[in-house]
Structures are given as C-alpha cells and as structure tokens.
Protein backbone atom coordinates (compact mmCIF):
# COMPACT_ATOMS: atom_id res chain seq x y z
CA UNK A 1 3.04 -31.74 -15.56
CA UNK A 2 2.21 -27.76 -15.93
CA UNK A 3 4.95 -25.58 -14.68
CA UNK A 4 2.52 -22.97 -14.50
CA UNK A 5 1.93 -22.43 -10.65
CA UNK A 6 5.55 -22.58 -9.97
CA UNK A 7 6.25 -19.95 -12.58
CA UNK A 8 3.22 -17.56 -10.84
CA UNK A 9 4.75 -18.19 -7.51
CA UNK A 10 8.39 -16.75 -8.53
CA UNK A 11 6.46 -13.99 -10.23
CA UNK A 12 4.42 -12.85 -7.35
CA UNK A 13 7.32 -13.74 -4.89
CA UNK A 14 9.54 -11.52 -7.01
CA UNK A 15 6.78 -8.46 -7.42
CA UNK A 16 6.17 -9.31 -3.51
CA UNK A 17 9.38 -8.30 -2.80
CA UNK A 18 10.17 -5.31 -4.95
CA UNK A 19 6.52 -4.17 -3.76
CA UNK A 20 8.05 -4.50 -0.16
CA UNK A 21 11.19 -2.47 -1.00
CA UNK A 22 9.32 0.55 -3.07
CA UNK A 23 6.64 0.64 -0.70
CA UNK A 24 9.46 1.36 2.03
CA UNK A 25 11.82 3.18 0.36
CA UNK A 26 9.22 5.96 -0.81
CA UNK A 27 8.17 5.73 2.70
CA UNK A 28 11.18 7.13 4.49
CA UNK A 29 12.26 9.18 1.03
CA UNK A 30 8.92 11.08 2.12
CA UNK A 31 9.60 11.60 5.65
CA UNK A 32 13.04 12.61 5.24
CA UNK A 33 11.90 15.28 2.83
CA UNK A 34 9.11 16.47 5.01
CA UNK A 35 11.74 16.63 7.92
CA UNK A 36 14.23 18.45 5.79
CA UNK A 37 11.33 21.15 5.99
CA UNK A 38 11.81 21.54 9.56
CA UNK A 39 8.21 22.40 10.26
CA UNK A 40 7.23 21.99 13.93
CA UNK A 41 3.71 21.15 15.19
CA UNK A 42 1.86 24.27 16.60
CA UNK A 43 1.39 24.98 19.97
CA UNK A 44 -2.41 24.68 19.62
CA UNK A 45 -2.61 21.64 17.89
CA UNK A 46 -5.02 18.76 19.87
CA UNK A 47 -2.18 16.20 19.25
CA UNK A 48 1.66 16.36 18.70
CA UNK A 49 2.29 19.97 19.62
CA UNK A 50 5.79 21.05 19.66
CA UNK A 51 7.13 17.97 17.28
CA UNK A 52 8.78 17.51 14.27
CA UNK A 53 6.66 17.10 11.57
CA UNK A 54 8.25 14.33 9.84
CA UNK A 55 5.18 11.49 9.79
CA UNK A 56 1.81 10.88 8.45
CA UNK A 57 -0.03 12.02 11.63
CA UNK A 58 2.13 15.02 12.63
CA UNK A 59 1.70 16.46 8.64
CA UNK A 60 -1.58 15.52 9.29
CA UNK A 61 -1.89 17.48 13.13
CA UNK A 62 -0.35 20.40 11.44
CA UNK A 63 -2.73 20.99 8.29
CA UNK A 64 -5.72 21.11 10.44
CA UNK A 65 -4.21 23.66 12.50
CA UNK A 66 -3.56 25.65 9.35
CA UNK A 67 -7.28 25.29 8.95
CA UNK A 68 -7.94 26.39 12.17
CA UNK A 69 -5.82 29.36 11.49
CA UNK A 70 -7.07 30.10 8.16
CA UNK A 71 -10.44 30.24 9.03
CA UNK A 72 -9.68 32.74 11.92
CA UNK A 73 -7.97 35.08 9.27
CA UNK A 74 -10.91 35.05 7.25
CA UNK A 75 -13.77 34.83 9.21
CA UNK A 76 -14.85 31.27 8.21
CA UNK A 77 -14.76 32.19 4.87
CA UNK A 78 -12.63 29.89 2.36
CA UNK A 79 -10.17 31.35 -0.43
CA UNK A 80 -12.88 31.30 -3.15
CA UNK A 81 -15.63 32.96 -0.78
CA UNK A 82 -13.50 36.32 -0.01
CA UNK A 83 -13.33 38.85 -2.75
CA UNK A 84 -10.88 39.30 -4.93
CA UNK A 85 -9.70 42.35 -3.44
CA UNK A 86 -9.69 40.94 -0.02
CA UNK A 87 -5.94 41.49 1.64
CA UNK A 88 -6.58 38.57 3.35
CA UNK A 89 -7.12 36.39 0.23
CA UNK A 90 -3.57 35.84 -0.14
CA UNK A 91 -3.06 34.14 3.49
CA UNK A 92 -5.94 31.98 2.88
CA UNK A 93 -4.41 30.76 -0.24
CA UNK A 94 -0.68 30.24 1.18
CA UNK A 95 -2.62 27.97 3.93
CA UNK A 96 -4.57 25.88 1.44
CA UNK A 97 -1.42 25.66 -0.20
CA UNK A 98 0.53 24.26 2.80
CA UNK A 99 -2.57 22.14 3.84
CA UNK A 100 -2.13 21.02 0.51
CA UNK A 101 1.20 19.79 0.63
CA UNK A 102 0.60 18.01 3.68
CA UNK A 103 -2.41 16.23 2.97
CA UNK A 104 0.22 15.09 0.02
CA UNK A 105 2.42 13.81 1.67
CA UNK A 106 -0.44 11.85 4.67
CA UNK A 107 -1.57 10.56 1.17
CA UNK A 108 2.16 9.10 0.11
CA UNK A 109 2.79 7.77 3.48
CA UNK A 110 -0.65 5.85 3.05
CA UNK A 111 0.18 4.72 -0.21
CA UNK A 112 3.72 3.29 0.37
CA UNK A 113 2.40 1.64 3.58
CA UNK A 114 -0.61 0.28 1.23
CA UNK A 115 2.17 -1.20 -1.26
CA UNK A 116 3.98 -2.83 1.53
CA UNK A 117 1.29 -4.60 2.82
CA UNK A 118 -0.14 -5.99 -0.42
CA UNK A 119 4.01 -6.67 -1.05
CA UNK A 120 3.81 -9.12 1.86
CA UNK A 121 0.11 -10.74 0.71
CA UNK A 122 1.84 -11.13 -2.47
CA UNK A 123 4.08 -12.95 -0.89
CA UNK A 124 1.85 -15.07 1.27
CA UNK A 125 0.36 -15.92 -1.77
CA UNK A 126 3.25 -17.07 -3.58
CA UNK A 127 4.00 -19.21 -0.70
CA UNK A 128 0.78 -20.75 -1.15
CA UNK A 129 0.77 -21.37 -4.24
CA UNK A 130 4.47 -23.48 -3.74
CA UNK A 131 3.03 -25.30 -0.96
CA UNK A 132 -0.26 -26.41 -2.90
CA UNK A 133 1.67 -27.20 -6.26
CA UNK A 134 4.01 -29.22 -3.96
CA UNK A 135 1.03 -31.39 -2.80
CA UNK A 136 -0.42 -31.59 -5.37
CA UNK A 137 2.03 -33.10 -7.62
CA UNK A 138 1.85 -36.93 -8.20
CA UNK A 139 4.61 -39.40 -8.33
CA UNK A 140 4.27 -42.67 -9.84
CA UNK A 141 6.56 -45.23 -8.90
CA UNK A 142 8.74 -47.12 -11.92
CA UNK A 143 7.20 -50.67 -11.95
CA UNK A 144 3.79 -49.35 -12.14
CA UNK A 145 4.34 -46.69 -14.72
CA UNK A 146 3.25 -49.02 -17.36
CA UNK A 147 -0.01 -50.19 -17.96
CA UNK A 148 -0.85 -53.03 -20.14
CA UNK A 149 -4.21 -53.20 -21.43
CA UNK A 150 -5.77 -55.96 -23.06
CA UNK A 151 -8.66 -55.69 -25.70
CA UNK A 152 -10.18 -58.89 -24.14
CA UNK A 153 -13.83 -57.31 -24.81
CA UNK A 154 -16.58 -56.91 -22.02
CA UNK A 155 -16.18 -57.31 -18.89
CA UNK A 156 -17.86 -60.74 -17.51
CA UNK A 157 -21.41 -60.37 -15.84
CA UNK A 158 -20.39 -61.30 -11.83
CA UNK A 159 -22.04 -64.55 -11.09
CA UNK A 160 -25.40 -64.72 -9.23
C-alpha cells in the first residue's frame, strides 16, 4: 500500500498553511508601513478623499491623483518629454517616484492576498487528497486473506 498520497497531503497541508500565514503577515507588515507614512488621500481624489492611506485602494486613489497633479505641472507632458532644463522636471520626477511607491505597495497587497488564497486551495487540496486515499484504501478481512490455488489444469467446458 503506497504512502504516497498521504505524504503529498501533509506536504501541501503544511505549505497550505505557512502560505496562509506569509501571505497575511506581509499583508498587514505592508499596511502598517504605508500607514506609518501618514499620507492622507487628497481632497480631489474620485474615491477615499480625506483617508488614511493605509490599503491597496487608498495607495491606489492617491497615485492617480499624483498623476492628475503631475500632469497639470507639466502640461501633459511626462518626466522624459520635458527638457532637461525644465524647472519643472524635478516635480514630475518626485511624483513618478511616489506613484511609484504606491503602485508597489497595491502590487504587495495583491500578492500576499494571491498567496493566501492559493494557501487555502492548497489546503482544499490536501483535504482531498486524505479523503480520496481514505476511500480508496482496501481492507481484506483475515479468513479470506489467503488464497489457495490449485494447478488442476483447464477449466471444464460448461455442459450443453
């Protein structure tokens, strides 16, 4: 009898779980750093103005404001589009830098969220496989665990 699905069900039970605590554990080790910032939505955002940015969709809120501002500083114009003399140039590249960070950290929160959820399929999975290699093991009872056989030769032809 293979041990093998019971040994792949520990392992992704095991890698479930540590998936589950990483996943969450970078999650709020991002958001407390981004709220250690202390950055507050702008007033003119569309959504979340006036809050903490602390979350994927308030960093998120925010850089596109920068944006917004960015491109009224420069007329449209992007860092790499203004001259290199440009006074403004240095504005436009402190906002892609912030934007930057932010998109960063939208990116971590997505990632640790992705690692908790394939944590818990893991999971599932391991469950699964338990169950099936439960079911599918056979028991034979003790009187019938030995066959005889008898080299008696060909079966007889049934009678007609």
């Amino acid at each position: 009898m293979s041990k093998l699905p019971r040994v792949v069900a520990i392992i992704l039970l095991v890698a479930g779980a540590f998936m589950i605590v990483a996943g969450t554990v970078t999650y709020f080790l991002v958001q407390r750093e981004l709220a250690d910032e202390k950055i507050v939505v702008s007033d003119d955002a569309e959504r979340f103005a006036g809050e903490e940015v602390d979350g994927p969709l308030t960093a998120y809120s925010e850089a596109m404001v920068i944006k917004t501002h960015a491109a009224e500083i420069a007329d449209g114009q992007t860092y790499a589009q203004l001259e290199q003399d440009d006074p403004r140039r240095e504005s436009v590249m402190t906002s892609s830098f912030l934007r930057a960070s932010l998109f960063t950290s939208v990116v971590a929160f997505g990632v640790a969220a992705l690692v908790v959820g394939l944590g818990v399929l893991m999971i599932l999975v391991g469950l699964a496989v338990m169950a099936l290699d439960r079911r599918t093991r056979v028991t034979v009872p003790a009187e019938s665990a030995t066959v005889t056989t008898t080299d008696a030769g060909p079966a007889p032809a049934p009678a007609v």
